[in-house]
C-alpha atoms as a PDB file:
ATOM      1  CA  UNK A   1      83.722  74.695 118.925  1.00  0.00           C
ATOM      2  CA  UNK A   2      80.537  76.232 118.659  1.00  0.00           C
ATOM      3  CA  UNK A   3      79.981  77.929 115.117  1.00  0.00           C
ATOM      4  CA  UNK A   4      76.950  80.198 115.627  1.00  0.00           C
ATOM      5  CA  UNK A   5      77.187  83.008 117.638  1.00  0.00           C
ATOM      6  CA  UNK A   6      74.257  85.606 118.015  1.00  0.00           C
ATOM      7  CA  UNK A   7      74.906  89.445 117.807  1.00  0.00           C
ATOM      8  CA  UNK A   8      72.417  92.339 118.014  1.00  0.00           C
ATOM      9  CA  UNK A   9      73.480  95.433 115.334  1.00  0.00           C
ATOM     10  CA  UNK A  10      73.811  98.786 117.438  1.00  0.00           C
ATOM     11  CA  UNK A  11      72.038 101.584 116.207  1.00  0.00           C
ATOM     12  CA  UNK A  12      75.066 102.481 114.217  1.00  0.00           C
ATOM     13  CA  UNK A  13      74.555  99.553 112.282  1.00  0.00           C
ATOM     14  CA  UNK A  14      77.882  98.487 114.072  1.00  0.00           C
ATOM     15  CA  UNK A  15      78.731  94.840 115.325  1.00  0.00           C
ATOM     16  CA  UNK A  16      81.868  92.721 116.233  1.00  0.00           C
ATOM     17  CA  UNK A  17      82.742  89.816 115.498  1.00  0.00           C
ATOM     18  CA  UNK A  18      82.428  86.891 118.037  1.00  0.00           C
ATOM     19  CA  UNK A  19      85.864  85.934 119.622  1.00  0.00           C
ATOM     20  CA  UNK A  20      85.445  82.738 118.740  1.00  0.00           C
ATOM     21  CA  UNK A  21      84.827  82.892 115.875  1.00  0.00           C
ATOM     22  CA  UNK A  22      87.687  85.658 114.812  1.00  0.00           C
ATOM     23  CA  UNK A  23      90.201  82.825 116.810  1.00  0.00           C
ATOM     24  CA  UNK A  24      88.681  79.964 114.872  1.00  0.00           C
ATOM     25  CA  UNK A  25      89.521  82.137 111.571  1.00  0.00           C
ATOM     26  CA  UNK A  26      92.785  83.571 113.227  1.00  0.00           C
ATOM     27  CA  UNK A  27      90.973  87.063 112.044  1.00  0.00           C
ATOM     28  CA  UNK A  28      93.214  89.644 114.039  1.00  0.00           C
ATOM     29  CA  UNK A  29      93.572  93.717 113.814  1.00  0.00           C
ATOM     30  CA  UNK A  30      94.394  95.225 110.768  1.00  0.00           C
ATOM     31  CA  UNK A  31      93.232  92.165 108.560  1.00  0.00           C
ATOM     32  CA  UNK A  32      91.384  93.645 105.484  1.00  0.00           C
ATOM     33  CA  UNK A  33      87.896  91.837 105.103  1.00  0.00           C
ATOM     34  CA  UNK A  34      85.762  91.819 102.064  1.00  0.00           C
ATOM     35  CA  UNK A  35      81.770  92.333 102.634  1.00  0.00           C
ATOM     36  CA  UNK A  36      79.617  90.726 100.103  1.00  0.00           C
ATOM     37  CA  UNK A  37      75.854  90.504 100.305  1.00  0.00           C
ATOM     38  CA  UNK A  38      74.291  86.883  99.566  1.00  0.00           C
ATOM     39  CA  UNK A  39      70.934  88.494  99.604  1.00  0.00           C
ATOM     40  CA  UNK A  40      68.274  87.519 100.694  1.00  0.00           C
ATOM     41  CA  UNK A  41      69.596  87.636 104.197  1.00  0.00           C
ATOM     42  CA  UNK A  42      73.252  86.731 104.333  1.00  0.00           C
ATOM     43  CA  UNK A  43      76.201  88.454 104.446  1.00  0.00           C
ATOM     44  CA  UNK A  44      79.736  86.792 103.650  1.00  0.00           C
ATOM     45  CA  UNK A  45      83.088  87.967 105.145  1.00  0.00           C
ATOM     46  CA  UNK A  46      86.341  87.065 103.436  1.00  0.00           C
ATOM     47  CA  UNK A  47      89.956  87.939 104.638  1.00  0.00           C
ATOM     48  CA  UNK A  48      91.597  89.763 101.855  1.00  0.00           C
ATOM     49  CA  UNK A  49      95.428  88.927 101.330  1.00  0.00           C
ATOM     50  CA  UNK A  50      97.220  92.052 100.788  1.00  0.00           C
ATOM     51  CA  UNK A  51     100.747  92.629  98.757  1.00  0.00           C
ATOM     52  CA  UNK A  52     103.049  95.239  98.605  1.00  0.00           C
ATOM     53  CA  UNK A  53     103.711  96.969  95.618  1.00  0.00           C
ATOM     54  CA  UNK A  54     107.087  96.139  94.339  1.00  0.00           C
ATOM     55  CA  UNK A  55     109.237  99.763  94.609  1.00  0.00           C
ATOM     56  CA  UNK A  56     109.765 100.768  91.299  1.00  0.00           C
ATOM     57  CA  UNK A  57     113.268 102.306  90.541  1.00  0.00           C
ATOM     58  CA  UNK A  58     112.130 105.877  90.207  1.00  0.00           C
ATOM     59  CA  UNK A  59     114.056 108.038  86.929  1.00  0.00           C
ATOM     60  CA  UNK A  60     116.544 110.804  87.862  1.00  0.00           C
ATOM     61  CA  UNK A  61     114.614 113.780  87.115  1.00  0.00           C
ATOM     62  CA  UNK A  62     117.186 116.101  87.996  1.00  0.00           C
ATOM     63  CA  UNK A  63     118.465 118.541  85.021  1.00  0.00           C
ATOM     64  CA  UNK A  64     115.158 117.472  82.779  1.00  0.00           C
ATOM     65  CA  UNK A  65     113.661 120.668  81.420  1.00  0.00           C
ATOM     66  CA  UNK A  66     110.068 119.849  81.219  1.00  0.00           C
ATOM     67  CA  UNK A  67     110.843 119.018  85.218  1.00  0.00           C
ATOM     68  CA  UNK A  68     112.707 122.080  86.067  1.00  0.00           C
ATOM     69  CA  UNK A  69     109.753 124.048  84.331  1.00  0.00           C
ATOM     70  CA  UNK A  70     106.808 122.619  85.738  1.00  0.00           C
ATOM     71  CA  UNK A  71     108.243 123.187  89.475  1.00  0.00           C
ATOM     72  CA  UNK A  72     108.373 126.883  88.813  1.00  0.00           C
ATOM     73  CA  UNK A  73     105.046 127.229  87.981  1.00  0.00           C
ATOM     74  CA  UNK A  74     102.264 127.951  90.424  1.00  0.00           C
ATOM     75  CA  UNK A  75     100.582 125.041  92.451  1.00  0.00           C
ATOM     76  CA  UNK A  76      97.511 126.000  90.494  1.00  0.00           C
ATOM     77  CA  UNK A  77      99.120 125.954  87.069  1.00  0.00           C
ATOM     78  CA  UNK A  78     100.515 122.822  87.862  1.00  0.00           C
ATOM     79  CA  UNK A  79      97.075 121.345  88.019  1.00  0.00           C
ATOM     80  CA  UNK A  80      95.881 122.219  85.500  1.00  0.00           C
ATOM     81  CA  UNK A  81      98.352 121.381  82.930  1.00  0.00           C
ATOM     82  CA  UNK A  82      98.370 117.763  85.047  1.00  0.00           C
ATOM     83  CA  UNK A  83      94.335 117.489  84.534  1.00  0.00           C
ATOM     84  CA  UNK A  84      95.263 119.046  80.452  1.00  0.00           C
ATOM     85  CA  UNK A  85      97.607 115.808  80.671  1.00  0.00           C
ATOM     86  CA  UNK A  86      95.593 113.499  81.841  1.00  0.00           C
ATOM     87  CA  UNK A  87      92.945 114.072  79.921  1.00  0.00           C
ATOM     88  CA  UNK A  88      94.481 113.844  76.865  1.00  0.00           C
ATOM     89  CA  UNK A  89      95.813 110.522  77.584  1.00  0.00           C
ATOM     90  CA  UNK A  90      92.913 109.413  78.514  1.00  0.00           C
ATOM     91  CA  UNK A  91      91.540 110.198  75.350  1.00  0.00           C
ATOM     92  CA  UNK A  92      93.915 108.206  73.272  1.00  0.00           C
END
């Protein structure tokens, strides 16, 4: 199989990749790619493997005070006692 295939970049800056190369690489739609520059003039692709988080067993919220509290409070309360929050663990 032929390896080098030549592509013009649209004005967008836009280009596709050659069919065969994408079959040669089994690249197919909705594969993540990674774009690294190999300057001075190359570019290199990878295909990114992607997991799924493991679902975490979430805690049973229901009858916590601090929970029951913070839902009454106004949208914009809320956020700001989350940024207070997050700040200050940041900051430890």
């Amino acid at each position: 199989m032929e390896r080098t295939v030549l592509r013009i970049l649209g004005k967008r800056g836009r280009t596709t990749i050659p069919w065969p190369i994408r079959k040669e690489l089994d690249f197919g739609a909705g594969d993540v790619l990674l774009f690294e520059a190999d300057p001075p003039d190359r570019v290199v692709i990878t295909r990114m493997e992607v997991y799924e988080p493991e679902e975490a067993e979430e805690p049973d919220l229901t009858g916590d005070i601090f929970t029951e509290a913070f839902r009454r409070l106004p949208l914009s309360q809320q956020y700001r006692l989350l940024a207070a929050l997050l700040a200050d663990f940041h900051l430890q």
